[in-house]
C-alpha atoms as a PDB file:
ATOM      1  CA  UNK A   1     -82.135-115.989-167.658  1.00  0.00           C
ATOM      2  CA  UNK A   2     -83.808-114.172-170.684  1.00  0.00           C
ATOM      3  CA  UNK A   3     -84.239-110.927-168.183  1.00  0.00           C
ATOM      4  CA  UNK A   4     -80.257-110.903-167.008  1.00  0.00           C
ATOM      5  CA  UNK A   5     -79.218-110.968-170.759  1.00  0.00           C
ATOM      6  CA  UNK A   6     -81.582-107.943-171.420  1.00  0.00           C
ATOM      7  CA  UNK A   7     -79.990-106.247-168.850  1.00  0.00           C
ATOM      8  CA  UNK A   8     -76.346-107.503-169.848  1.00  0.00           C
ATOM      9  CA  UNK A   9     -77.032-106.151-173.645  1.00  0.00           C
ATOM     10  CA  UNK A  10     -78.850-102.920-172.105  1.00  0.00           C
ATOM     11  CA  UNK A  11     -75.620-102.627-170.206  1.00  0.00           C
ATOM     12  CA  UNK A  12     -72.613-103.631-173.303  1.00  0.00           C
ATOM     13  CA  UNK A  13     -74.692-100.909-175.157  1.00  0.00           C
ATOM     14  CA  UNK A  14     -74.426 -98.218-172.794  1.00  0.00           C
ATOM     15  CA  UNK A  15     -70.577 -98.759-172.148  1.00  0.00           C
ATOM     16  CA  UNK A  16     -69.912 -98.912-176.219  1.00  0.00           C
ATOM     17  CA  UNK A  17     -71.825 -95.957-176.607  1.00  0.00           C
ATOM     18  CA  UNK A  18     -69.690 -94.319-173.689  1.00  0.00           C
ATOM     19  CA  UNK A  19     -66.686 -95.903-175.251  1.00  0.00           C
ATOM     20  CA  UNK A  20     -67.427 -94.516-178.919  1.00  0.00           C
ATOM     21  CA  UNK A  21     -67.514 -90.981-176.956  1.00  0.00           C
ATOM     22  CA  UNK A  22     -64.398 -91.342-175.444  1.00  0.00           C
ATOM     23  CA  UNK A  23     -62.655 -92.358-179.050  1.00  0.00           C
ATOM     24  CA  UNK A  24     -64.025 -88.937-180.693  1.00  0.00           C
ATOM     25  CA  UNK A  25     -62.685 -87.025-177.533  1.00  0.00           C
ATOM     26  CA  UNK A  26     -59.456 -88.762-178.035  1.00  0.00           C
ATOM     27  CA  UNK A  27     -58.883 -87.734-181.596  1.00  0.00           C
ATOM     28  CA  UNK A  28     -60.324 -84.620-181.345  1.00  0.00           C
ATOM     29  CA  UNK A  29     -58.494 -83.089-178.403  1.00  0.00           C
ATOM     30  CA  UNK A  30     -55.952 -85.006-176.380  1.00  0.00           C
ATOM     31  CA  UNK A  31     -55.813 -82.955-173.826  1.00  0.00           C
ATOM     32  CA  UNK A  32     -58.720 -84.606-171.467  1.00  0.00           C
ATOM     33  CA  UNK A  33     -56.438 -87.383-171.028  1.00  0.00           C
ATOM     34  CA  UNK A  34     -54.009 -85.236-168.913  1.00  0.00           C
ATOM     35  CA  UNK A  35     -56.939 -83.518-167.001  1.00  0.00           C
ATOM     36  CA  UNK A  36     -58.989 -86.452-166.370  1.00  0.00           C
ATOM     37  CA  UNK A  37     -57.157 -90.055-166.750  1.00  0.00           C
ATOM     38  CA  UNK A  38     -53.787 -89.466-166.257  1.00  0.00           C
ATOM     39  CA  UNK A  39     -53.758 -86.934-163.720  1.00  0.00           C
ATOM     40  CA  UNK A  40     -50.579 -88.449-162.161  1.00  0.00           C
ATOM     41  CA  UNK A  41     -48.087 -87.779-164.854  1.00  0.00           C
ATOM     42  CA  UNK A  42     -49.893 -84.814-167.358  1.00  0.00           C
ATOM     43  CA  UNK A  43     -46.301 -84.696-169.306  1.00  0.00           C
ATOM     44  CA  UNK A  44     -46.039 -87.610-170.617  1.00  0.00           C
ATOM     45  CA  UNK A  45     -49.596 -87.190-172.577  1.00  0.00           C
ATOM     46  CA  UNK A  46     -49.140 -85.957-175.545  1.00  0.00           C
ATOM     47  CA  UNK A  47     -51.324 -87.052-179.257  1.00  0.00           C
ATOM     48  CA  UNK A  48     -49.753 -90.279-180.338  1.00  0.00           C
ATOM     49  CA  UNK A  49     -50.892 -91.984-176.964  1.00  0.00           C
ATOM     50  CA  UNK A  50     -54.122 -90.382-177.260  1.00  0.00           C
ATOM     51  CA  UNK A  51     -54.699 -91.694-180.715  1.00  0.00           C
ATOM     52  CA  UNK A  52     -53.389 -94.713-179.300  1.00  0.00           C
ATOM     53  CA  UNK A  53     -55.777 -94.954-176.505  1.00  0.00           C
ATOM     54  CA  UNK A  54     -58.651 -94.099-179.290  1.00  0.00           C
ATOM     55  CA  UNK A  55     -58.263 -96.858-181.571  1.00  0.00           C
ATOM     56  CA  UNK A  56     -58.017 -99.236-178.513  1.00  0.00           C
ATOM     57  CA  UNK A  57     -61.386 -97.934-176.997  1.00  0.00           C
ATOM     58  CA  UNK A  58     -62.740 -97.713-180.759  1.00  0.00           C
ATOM     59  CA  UNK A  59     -62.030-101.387-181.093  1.00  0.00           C
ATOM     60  CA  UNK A  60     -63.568-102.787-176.612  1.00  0.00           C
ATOM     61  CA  UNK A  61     -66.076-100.368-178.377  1.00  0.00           C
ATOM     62  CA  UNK A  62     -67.462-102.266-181.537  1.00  0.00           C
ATOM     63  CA  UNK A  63     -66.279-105.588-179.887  1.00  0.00           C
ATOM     64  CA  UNK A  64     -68.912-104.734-176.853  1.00  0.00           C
ATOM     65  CA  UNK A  65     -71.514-103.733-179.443  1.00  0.00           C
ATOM     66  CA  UNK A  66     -71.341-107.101-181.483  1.00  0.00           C
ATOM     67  CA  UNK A  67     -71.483-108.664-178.086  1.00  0.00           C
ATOM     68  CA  UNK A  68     -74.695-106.815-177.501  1.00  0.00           C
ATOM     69  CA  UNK A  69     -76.153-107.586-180.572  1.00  0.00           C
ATOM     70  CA  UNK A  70     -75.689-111.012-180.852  1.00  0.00           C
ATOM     71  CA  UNK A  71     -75.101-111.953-177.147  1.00  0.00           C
ATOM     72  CA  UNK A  72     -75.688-115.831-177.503  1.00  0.00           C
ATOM     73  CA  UNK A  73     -72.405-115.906-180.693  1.00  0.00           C
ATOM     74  CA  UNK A  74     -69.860-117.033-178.859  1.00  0.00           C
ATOM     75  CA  UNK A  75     -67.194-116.265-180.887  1.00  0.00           C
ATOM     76  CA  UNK A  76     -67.997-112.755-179.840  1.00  0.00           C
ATOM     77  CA  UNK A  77     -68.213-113.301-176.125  1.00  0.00           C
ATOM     78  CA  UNK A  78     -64.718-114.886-176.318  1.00  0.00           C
ATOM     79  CA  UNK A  79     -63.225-111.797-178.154  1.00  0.00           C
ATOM     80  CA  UNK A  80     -65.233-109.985-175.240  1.00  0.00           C
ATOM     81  CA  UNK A  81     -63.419-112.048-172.738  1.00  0.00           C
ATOM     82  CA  UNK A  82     -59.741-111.815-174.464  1.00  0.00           C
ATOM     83  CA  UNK A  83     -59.103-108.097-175.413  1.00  0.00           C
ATOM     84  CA  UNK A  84     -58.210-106.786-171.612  1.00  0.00           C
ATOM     85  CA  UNK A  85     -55.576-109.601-171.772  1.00  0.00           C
ATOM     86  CA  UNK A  86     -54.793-108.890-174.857  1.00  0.00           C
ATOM     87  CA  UNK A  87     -54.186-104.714-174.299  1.00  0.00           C
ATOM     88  CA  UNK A  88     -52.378-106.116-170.580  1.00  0.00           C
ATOM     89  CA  UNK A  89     -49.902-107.963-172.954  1.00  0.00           C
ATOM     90  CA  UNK A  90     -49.269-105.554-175.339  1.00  0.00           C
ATOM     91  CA  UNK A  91     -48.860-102.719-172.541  1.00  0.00           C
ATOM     92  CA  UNK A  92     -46.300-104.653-170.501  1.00  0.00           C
ATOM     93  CA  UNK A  93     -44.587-105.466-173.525  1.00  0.00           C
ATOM     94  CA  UNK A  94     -44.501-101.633-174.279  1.00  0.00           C
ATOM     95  CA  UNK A  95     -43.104-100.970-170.773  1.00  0.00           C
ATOM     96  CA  UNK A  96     -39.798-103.584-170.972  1.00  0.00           C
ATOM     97  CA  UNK A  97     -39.101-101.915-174.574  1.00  0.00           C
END
C-alpha cells in the first residue's frame, strides 16, 4: 500500500505543479485559452474568464499539493474529492443565470 501512495503523491505533485503553470499562463496572457482549451468558441474568451479559470486551477492546485503532502489527513482528501463538484455546481449555476 505504502508503494501506491508514493506513486499517488509523486502523481498529485506533478499535476499541481502543471496546474500552478497553467494559473501563471492564465494571468499572464489569456490568449492560450482560445488557442488551446476552448478552441470551439475563441470569442467568447476574453480576461475575466481567464482570471477566472486561474484562481480555480490556483486553488485544485494547492488543494492537490496539501493532498500530496499530507496524503493520510483526511480532511484534505475530502476537499480533494469535493472541489470538481463543487466548480460543476457553480458552472451550471453560471449557465441558468
Amino acid at each position: 500500500m505504502s508503494r501506491f501512495l508514493n506513486v499517488l503523491r509523486s502523481w498529485l505533485v506533478m499535476v499541481s505543479v502543471i496546474a500552478a503553470g497553467n494559473t501563471l499562463q492564465s494571468f499572464r496572457d489569456h490568449s492560450f485559452l482560445s488557442e488551446k482549451l476552448y478552441t470551439a468558441s475563441p470569442g467568447l474568451v476574453n480576461g475575466l474568464q481567464a482570471r477566472t479559470f486561474g484562481v480555480w486551477t490556483l486553488l485544485s492546485s494547492v488543494i492537490r499539493c496539501l493532498c500530496a503532502i499530507d496524503i493520510r489527513n483526511r480532511t484534505y482528501v475530502k476537499q480533494h474529492r469535493r472541489t470538481p463538484a463543487v466548480c460543476l455546481a457553480v458552472t451550471a449555476r453560471a449557465a441558468m443565470a
